[in-house]
Protein backbone atom coordinates (compact mmCIF):
# COMPACT_ATOMS: atom_id res chain seq x y z
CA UNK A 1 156.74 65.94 87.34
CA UNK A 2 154.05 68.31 86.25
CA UNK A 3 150.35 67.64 87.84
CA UNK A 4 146.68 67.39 86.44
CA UNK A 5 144.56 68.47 89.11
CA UNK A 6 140.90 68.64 88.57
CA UNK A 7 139.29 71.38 90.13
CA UNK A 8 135.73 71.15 89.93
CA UNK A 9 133.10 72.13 92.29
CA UNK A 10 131.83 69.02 94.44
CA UNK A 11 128.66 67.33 91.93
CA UNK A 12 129.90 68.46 88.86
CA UNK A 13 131.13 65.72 87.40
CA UNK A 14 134.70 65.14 89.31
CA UNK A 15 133.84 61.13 90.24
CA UNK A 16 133.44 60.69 86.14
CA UNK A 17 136.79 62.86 85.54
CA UNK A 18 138.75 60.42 87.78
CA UNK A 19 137.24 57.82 85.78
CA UNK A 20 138.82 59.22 82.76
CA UNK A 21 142.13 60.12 84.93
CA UNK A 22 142.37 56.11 85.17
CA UNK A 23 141.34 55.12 81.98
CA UNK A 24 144.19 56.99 80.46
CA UNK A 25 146.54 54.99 82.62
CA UNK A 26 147.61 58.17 84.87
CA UNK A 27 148.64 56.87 88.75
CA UNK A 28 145.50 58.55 90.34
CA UNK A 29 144.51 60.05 93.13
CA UNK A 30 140.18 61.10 94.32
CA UNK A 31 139.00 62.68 97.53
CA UNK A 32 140.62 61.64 100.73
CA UNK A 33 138.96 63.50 103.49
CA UNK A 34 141.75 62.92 106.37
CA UNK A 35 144.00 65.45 105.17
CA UNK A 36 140.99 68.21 105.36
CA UNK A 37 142.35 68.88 109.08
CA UNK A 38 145.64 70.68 108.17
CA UNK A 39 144.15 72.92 105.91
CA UNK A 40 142.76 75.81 109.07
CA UNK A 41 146.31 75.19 110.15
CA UNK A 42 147.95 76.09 107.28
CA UNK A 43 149.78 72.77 107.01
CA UNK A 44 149.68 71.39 103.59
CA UNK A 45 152.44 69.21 104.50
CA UNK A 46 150.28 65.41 103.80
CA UNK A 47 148.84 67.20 101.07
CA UNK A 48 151.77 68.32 99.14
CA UNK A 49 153.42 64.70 100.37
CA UNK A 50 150.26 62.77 98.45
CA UNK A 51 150.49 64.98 95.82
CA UNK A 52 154.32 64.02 95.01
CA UNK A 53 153.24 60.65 94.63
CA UNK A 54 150.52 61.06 92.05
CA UNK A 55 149.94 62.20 88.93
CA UNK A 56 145.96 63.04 88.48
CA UNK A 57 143.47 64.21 90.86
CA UNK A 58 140.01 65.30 91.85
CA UNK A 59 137.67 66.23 94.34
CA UNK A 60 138.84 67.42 97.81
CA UNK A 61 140.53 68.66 98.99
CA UNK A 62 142.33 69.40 95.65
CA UNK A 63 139.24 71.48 94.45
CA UNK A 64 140.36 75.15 96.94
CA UNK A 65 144.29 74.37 96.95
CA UNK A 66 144.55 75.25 93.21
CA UNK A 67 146.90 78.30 94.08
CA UNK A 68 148.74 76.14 96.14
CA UNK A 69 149.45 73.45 93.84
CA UNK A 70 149.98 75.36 91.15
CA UNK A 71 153.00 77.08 92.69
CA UNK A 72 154.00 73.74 94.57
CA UNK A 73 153.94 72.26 91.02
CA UNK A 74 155.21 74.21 88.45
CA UNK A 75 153.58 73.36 84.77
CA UNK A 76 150.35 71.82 85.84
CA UNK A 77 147.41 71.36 84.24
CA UNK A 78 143.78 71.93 86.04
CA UNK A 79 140.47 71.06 84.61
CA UNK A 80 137.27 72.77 85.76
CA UNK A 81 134.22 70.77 85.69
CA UNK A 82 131.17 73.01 85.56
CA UNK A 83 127.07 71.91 85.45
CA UNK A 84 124.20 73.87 84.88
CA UNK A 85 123.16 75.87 88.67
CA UNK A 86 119.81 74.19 89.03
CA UNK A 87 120.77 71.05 88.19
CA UNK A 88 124.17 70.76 90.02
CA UNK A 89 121.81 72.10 93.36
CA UNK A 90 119.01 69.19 93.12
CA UNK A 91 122.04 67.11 92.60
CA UNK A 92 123.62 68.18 96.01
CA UNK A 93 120.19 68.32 97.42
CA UNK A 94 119.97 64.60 96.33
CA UNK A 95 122.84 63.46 97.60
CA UNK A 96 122.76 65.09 101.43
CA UNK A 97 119.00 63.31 101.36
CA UNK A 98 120.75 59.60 100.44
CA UNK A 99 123.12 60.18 103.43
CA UNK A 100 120.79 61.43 105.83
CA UNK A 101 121.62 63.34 109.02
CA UNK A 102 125.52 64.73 109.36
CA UNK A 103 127.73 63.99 111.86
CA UNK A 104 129.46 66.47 113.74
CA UNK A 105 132.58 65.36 112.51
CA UNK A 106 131.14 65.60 108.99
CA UNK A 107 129.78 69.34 109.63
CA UNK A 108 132.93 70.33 110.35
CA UNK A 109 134.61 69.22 107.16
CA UNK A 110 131.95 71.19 105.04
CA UNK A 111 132.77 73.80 106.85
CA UNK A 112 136.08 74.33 106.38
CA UNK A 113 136.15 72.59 102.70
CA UNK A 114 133.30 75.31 101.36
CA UNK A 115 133.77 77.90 104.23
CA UNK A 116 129.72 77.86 105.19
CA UNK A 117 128.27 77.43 108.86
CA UNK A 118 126.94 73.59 107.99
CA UNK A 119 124.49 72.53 108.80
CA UNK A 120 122.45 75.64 108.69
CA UNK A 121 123.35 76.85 104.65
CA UNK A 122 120.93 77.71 102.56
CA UNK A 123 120.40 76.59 98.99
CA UNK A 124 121.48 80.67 98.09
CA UNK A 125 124.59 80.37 100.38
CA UNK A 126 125.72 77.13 98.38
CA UNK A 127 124.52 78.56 94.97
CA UNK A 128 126.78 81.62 95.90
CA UNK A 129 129.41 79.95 96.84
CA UNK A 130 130.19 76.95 93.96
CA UNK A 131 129.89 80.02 91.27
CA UNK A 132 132.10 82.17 93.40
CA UNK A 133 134.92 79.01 92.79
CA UNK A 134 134.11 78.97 89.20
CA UNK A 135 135.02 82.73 89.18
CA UNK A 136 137.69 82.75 90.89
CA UNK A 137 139.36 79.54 89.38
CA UNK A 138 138.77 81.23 85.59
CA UNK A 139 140.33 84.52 86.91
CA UNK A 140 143.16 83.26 88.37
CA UNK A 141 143.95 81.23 85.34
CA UNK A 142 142.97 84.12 83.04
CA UNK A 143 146.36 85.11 80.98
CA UNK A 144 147.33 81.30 80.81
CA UNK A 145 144.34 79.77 78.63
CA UNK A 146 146.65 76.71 78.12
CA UNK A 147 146.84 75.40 81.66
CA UNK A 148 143.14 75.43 82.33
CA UNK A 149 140.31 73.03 80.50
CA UNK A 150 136.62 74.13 81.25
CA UNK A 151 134.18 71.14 80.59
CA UNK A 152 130.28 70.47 81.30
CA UNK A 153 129.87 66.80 80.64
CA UNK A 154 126.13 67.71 80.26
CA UNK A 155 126.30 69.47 77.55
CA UNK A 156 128.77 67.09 74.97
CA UNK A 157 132.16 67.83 76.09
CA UNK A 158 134.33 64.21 76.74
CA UNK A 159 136.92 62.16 75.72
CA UNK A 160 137.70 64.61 72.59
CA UNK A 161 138.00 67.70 74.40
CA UNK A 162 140.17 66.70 77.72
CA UNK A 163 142.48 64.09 75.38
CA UNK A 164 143.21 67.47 73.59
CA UNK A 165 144.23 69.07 76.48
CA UNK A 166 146.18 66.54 77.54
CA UNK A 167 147.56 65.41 74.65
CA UNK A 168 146.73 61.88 75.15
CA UNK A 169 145.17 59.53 72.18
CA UNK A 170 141.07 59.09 72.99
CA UNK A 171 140.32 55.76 74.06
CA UNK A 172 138.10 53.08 72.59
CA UNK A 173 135.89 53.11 75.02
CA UNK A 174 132.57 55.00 75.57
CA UNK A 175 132.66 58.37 77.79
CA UNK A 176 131.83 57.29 81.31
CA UNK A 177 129.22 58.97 83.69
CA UNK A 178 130.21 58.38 87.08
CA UNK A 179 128.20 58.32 90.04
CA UNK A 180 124.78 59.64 89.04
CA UNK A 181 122.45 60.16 91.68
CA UNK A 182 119.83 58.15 92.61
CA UNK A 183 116.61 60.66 93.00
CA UNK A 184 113.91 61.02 95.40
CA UNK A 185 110.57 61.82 94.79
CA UNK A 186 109.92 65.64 94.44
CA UNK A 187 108.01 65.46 97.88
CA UNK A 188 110.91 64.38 99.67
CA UNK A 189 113.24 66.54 98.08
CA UNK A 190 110.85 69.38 99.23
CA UNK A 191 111.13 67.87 102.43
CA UNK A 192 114.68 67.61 102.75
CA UNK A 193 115.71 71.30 101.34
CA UNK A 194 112.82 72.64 103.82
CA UNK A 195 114.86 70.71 106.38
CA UNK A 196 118.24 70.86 105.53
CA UNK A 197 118.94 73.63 103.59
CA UNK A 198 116.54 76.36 104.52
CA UNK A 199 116.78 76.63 108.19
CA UNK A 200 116.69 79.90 109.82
């Protein structure tokens, strides 16, 4: 059974893709964090498993296993959700300042999911590396046009544009936007990048 896997950088957008995964009545499947630990190991094997039994996804670990699924699942699809730099950084910003302090546990998952030495990133070193995906993933999929959507919720593109792609009928219902952040003031936020972010 061929796969849609959504690819999309963390805060892009991916919570409001799975929305649309499920309204189109595909068997769907989000983030699920536990199987982050085979991943330094090189054992996919719960991934690829999960993966059998679904038909949509999003989020991680799905988001840097594109290469992998692609060749564990021949005729996929993969849709890259993008957002403008600045906003998809206060955005991140935003949401480390709603969960407050990481656990160790949690560190280390950000660290191997985005390769960065959390907690100590900077705003740069995340910057760098979400466009650095975005690259890659449009490289990599670069002579087959077909199997890859690119779509920026932001700026207009919905239900038309990834129905299209997947050659599904556009539902009645309005475009959902998933999971928007609830903001701090710009004095915390300050706060909070000085504190999280910008260390060293």
């Amino acid at each position: 059974m061929s796969k849609i896997f959504g690819i999309g950088w963390a805060k892009t957008g991916t919570t409001t893709l799975g929305h649309c995964f499920r309204t189109l009545g595909f068997n769907h499947q989000s983030q699920d964090l536990s199987l982050v630990d085979g991943i330094p190991k090189d054992d996919l094997s719960r991934i690829m498993a999960l993966a059998q039994q679904k038909e949509t996804f999003e989020d991680w670990p799905w988001i840097i296993l594109y290469k992998e699924l692609d060749e564990a699942f021949p005729n996929s699809r993969f849709v890259l959700t993008v957002r403008d730099t600045e906003k998809w950084v206060r955005s991140y910003t935003n949401m480390l300042a709603n969960k407050g302090t990481a656990s160790e546990s949690t560190n280390r998952i950000r660290q191997i999911l985005y390769g960065l030495p959390f907690p100590d990133v900077t705003e740069a070193q995340l910057i760098e590396r979400c466009q650095r995906h975005n690259q890659e993933v449009q490289l990599y999929f670069r002579d087959r046009p077909e199997d890859l959507l690119i779509v920026d919720w932001e700026r207009g593109d919905g239900w038309k544009e990834l129905c299209d792609f997947l050659g599904r009928e556009v539902p009645r219902e309005p475009f959902p936007h998933a999971n928007k952040g609830k903001y701090s003031s710009q004095s915390m936020m300050r706060r909070v990048l000085t504190k999280v972010m910008a260390r060293g």
